[in-house]
Protein backbone atom coordinates (compact mmCIF):
# COMPACT_ATOMS: atom_id res chain seq x y z
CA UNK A 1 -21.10 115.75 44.48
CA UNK A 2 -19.22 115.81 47.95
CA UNK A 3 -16.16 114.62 45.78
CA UNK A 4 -16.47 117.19 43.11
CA UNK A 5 -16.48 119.72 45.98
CA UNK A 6 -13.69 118.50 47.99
CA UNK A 7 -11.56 118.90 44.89
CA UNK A 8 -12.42 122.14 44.21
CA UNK A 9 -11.83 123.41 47.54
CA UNK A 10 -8.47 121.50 47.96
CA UNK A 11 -7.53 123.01 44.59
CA UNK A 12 -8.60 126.44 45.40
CA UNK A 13 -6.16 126.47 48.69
CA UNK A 14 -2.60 126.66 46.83
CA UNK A 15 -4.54 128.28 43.89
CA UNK A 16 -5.62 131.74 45.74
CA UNK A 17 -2.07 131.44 47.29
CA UNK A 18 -0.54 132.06 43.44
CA UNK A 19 -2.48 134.36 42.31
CA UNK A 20 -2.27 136.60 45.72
CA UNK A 21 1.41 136.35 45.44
CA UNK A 22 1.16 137.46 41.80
CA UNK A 23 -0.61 140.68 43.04
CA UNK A 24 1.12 144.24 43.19
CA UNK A 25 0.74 144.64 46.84
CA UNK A 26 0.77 142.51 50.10
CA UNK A 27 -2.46 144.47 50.78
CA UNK A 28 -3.85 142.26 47.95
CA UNK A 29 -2.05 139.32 48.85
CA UNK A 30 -3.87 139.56 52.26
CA UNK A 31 -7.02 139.79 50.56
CA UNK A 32 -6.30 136.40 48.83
CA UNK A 33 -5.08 134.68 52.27
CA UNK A 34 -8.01 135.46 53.76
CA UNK A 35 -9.89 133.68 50.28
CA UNK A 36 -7.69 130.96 50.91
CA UNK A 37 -8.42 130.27 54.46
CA UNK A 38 -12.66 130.22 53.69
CA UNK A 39 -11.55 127.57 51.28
CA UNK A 40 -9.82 125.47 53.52
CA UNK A 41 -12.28 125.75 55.96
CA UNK A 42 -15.09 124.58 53.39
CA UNK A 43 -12.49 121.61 52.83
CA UNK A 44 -12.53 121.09 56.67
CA UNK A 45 -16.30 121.03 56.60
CA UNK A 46 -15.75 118.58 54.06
CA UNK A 47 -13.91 116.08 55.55
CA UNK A 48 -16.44 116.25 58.75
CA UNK A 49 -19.45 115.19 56.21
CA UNK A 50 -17.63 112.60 54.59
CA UNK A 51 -16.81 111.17 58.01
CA UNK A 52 -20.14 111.35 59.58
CA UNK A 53 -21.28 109.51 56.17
CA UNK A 54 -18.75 106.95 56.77
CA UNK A 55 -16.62 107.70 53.66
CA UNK A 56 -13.77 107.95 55.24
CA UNK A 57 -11.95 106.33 58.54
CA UNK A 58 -11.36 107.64 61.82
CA UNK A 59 -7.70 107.96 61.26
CA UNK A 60 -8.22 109.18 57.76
CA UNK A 61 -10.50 111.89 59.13
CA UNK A 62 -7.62 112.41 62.23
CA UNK A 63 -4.94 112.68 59.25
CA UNK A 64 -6.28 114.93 56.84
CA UNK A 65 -8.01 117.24 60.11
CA UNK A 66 -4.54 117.61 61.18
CA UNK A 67 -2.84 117.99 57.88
CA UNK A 68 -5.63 121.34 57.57
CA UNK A 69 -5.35 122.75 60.46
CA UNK A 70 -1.62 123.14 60.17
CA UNK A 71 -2.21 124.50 56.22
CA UNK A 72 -4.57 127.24 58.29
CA UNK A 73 -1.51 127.88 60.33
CA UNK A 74 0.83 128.17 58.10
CA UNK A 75 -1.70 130.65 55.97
CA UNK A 76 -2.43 132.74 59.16
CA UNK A 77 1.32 133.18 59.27
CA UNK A 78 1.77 134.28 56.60
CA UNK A 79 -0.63 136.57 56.55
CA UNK A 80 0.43 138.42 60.25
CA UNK A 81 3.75 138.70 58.38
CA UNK A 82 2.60 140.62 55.59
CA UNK A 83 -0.08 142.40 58.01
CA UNK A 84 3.27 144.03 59.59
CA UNK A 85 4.80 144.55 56.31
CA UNK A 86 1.89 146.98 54.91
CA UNK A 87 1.69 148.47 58.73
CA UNK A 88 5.46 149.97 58.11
């Protein structure tokens, strides 16, 4: 179900983040980041469906649409700083 799936992608977001950061090197870490942003774009993708199915509100769909984009961000930041970490 759409729900079931939205869970699993929301969980998988701060999930890959872990277990990257567990890894031995930021070259790994990247690897994960890169995992993690596919998984917050399915959640993205998400949202959209449940909105055009009338699940959820405008300004729920505004919200959480914002609230992603600025996890993707924050991911993509994080990954340019470890991108110049591995190219020293």
């Amino acid at each position: 179900t759409l729900i079931s799936q939205l869970r699993i992608s929301a969980v998988s977001i701060p999930s890959n983040i872990a277990e990257g950061s567990g890894r031995n090197t930021d070259k790994e870490f990247i690897q994960f980041l890169f995992i993690t942003y596919g998984s917050s774009c399915e959640l993205d993708t998400q949202i959209e469906l449940s909105k055009r199915l009338n699940f959820i509100s405008d300004k729920e769909f505004n919200t959480i649409t914002s609230e992603i984009n600025e996890i993707q961000k924050m991911i993509f930041k994080l990954k340019d700083k470890l991108l110049n970490n591995v190219a020293k």
